[in-house]
Protein backbone atom coordinates (compact mmCIF):
# COMPACT_ATOMS: atom_id res chain seq x y z
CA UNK A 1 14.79 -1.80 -9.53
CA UNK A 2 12.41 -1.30 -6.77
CA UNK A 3 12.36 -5.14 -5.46
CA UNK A 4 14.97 -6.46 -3.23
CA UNK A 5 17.03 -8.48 -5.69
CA UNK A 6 18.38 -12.25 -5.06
CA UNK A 7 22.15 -13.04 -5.04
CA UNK A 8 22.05 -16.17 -4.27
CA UNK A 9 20.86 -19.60 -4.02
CA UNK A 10 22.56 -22.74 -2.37
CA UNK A 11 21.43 -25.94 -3.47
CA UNK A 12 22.92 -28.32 -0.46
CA UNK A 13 20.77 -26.14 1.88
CA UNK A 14 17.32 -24.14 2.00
CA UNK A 15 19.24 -20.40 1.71
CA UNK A 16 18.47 -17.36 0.05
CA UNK A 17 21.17 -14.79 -0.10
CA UNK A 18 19.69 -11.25 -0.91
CA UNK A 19 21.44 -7.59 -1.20
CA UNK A 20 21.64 -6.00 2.26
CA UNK A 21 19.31 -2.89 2.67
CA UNK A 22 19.99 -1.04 5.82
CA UNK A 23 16.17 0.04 7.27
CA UNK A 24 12.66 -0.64 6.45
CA UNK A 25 9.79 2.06 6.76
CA UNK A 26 7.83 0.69 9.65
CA UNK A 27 11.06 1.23 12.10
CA UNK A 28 11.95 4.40 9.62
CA UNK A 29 8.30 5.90 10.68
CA UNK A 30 8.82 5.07 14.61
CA UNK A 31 12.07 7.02 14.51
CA UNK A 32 10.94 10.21 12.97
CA UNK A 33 9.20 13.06 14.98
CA UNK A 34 7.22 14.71 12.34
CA UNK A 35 5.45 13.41 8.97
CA UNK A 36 6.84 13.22 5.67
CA UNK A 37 6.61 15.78 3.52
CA UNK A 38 4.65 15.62 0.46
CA UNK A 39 7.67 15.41 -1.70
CA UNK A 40 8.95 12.62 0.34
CA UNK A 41 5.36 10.81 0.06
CA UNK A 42 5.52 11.00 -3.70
CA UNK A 43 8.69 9.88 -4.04
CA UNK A 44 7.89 6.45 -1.58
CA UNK A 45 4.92 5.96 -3.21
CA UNK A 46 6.03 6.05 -6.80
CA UNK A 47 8.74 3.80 -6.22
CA UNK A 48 6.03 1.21 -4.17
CA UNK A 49 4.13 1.71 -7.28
CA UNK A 50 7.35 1.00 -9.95
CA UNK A 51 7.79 -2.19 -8.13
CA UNK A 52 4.01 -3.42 -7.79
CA UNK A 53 3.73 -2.49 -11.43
CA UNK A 54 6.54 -5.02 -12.09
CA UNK A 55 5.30 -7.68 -10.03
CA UNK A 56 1.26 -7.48 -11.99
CA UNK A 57 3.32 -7.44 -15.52
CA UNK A 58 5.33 -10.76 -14.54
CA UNK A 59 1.51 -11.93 -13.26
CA UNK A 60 2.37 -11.72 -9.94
CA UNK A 61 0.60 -10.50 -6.43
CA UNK A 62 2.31 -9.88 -3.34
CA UNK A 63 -0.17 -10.45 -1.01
CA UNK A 64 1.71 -9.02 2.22
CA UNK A 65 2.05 -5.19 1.33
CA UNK A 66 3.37 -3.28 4.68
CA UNK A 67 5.64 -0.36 6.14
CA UNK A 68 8.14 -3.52 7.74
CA UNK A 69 7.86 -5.19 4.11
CA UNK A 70 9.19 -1.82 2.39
CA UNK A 71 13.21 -1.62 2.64
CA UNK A 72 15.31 1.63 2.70
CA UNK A 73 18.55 2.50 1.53
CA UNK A 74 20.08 5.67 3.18
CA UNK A 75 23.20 5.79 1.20
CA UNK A 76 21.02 5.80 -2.02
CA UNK A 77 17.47 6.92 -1.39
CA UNK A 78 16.00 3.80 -3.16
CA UNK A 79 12.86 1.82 -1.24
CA UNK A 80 12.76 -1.88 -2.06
CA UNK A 81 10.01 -4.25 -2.23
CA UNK A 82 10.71 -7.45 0.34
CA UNK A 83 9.45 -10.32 1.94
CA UNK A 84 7.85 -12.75 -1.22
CA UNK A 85 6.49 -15.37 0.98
CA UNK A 86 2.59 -15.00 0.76
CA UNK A 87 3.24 -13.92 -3.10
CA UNK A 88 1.43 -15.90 -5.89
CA UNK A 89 0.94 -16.10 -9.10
CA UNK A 90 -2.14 -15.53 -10.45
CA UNK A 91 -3.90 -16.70 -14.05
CA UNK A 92 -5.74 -13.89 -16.05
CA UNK A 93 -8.49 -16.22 -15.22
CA UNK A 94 -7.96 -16.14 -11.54
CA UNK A 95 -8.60 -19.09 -9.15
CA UNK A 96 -9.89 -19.77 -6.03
CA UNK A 97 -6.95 -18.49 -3.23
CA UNK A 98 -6.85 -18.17 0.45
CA UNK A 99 -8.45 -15.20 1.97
CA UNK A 100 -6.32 -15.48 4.90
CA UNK A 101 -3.58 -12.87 3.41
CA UNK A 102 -2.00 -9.64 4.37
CA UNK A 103 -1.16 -7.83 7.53
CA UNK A 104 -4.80 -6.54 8.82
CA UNK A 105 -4.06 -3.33 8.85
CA UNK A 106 -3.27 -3.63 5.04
CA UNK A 107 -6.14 -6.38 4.62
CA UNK A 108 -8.59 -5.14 1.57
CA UNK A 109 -12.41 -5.52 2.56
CA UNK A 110 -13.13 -8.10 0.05
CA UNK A 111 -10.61 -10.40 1.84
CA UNK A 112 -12.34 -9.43 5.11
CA UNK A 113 -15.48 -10.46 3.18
CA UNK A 114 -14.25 -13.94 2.47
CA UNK A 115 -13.24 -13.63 -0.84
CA UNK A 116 -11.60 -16.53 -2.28
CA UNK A 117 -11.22 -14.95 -6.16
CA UNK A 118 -9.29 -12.19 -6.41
CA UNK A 119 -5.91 -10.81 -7.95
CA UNK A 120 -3.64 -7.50 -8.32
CA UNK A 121 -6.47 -5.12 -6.46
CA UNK A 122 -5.69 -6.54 -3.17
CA UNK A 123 -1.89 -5.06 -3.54
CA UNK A 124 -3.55 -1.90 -4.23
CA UNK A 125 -5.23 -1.23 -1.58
CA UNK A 126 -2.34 -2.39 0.79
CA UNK A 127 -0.43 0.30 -1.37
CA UNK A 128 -2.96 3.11 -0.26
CA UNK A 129 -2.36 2.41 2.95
CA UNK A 130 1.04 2.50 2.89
CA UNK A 131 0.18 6.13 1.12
CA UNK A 132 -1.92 7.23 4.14
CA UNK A 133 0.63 6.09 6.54
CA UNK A 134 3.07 7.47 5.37
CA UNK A 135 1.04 11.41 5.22
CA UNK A 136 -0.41 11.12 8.66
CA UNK A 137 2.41 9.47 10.41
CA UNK A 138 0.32 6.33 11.73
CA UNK A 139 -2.02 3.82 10.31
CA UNK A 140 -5.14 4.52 8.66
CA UNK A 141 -6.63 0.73 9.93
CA UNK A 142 -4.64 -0.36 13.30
CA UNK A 143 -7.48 -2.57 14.12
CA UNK A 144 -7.13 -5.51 16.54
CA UNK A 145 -9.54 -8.26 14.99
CA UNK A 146 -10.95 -8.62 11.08
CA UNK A 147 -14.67 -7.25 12.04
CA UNK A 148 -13.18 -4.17 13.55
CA UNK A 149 -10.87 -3.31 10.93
CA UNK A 150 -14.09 -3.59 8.26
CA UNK A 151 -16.06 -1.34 10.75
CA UNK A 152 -12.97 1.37 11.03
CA UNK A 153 -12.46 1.02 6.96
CA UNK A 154 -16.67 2.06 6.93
CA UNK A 155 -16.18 4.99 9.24
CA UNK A 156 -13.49 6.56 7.24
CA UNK A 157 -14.62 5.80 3.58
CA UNK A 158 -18.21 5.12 3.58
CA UNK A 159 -20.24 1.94 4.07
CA UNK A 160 -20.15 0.52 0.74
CA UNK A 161 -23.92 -1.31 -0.71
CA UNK A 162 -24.75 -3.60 -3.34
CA UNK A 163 -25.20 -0.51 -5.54
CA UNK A 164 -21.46 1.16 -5.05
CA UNK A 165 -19.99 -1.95 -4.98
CA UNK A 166 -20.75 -4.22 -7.54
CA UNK A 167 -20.72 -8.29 -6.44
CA UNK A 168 -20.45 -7.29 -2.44
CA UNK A 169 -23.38 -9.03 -1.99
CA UNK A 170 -21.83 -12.87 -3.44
CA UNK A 171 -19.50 -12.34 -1.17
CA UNK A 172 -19.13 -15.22 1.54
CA UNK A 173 -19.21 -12.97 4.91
CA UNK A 174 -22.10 -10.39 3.56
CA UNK A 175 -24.87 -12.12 4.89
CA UNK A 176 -23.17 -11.16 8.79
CA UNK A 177 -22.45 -7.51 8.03
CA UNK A 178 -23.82 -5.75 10.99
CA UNK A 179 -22.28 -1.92 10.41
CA UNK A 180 -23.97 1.14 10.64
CA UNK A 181 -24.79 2.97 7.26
CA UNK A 182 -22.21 5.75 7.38
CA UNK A 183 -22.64 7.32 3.78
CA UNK A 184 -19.98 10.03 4.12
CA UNK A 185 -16.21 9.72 3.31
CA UNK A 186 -14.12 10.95 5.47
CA UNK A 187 -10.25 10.35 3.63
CA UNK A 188 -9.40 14.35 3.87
CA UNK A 189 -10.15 14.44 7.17
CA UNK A 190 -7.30 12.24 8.93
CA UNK A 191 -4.67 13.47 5.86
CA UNK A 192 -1.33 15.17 7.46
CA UNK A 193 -1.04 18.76 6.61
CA UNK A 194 1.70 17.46 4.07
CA UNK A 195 -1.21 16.82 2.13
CA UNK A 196 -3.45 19.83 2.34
CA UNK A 197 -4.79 21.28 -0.66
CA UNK A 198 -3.41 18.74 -2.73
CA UNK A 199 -6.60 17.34 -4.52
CA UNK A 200 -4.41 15.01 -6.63
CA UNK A 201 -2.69 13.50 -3.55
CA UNK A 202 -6.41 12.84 -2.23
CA UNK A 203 -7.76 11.59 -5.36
CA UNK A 204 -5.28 8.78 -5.48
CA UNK A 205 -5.50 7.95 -2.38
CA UNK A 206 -9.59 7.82 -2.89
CA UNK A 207 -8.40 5.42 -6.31
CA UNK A 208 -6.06 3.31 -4.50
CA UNK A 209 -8.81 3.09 -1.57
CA UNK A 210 -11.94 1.97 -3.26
CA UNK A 211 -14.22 -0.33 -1.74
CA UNK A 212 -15.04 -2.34 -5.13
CA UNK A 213 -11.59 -4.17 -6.26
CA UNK A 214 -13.02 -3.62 -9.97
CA UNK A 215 -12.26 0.14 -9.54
CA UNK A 216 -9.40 0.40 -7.78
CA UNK A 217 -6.90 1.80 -9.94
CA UNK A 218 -4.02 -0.08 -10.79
CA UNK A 219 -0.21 0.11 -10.54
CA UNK A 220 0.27 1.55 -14.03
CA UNK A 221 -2.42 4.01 -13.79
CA UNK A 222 -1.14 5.22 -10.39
CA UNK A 223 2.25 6.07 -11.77
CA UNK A 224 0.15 8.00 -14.73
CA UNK A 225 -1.90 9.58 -12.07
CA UNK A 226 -1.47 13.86 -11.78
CA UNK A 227 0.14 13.05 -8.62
CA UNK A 228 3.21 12.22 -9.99
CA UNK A 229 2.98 14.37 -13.18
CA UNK A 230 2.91 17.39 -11.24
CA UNK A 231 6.49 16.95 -9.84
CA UNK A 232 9.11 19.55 -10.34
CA UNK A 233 11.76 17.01 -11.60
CA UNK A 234 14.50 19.26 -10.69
CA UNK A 235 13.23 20.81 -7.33
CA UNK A 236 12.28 17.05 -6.40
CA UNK A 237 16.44 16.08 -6.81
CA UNK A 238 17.58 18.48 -4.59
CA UNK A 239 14.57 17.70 -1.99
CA UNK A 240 15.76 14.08 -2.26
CA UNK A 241 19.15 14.44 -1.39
CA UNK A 242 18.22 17.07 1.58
CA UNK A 243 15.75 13.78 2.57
CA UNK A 244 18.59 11.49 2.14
CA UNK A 245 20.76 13.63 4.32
CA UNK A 246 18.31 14.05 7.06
CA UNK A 247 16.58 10.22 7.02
CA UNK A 248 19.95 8.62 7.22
CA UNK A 249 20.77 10.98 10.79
CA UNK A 250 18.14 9.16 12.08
CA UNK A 251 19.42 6.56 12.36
CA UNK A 252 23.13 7.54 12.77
């Protein structure tokens, strides 16, 4: 199970007792000197996804998606899901919710747009850019403030309009959009070379990264995705362990 799992709970006191995991990605990523390799990005990224996917079936979002939210275990290769406290529930009629979720650098643009209604598609796009971190070796969105980070999600994917992005204009912050109309995406551009000439790896990172929550494709349609079907089950065992091996040194 990709979530961190809970082994205890103590009544007398406010404690959680959880199963140790030794690193999580965002120090994992500071340590290493080159990118992953695209091997090593589909097997992060399918286990993010097994673990979202359980989350949206128990009606659940996580609402804080991140590199220091993903756990890794060295000894068994396994990436764990942590860190539940902005999660909610959420109806299949969804309700009004706070905006004022995830990390900004993993902040979807309809939350940067005020939106108050929304549900799994938020953890999908935090998901993608976990995906392009992890190929280019540094954030796609390190913005400082919530205006720039909409500007810098523009410049790399488009400026989305009323007509690509059905309901953008009901949303609360719309009226004070000031951004330039940049009409060309730009996703292939900033890619590691792990991920040249990989159109699958690009087209789910282009799924996962759409501007209208409606189309963003979801958890269980990621792991369906050609990106994952393509893998060489065997080859990918023996690239695991080598990763294993070699992730683990890093830290010693």
């Amino acid at each position: 199970m990709q979530v961190v799992a809970l082994k205890k709970v103590r009544m007398d006191s406010v404690f959680l007792v959880f199963e140790w995991v030794d690193h999580d990605m965002g120090r994992l990523l500071d340590a290493m000197p080159r990118c992953f390799s695209l091997p090593e990005v589909k097997c992060l990224v399918q286990q993010l996804l097994r673990a979202v996917a359980h989350l949206h079936r128990c009606w659940v979002v996580h609402r804080d998606i991140k590199m220091s939210n993903l756990l890794y275990s060295s000894s068994c290769g396994l990436l764990k899901l942590c860190d539940f406290g902005l999660a909610r529930y959420f109806p299949p009629v969804p309700g009004p919710m706070t905006p004022r979720v995830v990390t900004l650098w993993y902040r979807p643009p309809e939350l940067l747009l005020g939106a108050e209604v929304y549900g799994e598609a938020v953890d999908m796009w935090s998901v993608g850019c976990v995906m392009g971190e992890l190929l280019r070796h540094a954030p796609l969105f390190p913005a400082h403030s919530e205006p720039e980070c909409l500007r810098m999600q523009c410049e790399l994917l488009g400026t989305p309009t009323p007509r690509t992005w059905k309901g953008l204009s009901s949303l609360p912050h719309f009226s004070m959009l000031n951004l330039p109309h940049q009409p060309e995406n730009h996703l292939h551009k900033v890619l590691g070379t792990a991920a040249e000439g990989c159109h699958a790896c690009l087209d789910l990172l282009q799924s996962l990264l759409a501007f209208d929550p409606d189309q963003r494709i979801s958890a269980e349609a990621a792991l369906n995705h050609p990106f994952f079907s393509a893998i060489d089950l065997k080859r990918q065992l023996l690239q695991e362990r080598e990763r294993d091996r070699r992730l683990g040194s890093y830290f010693g």
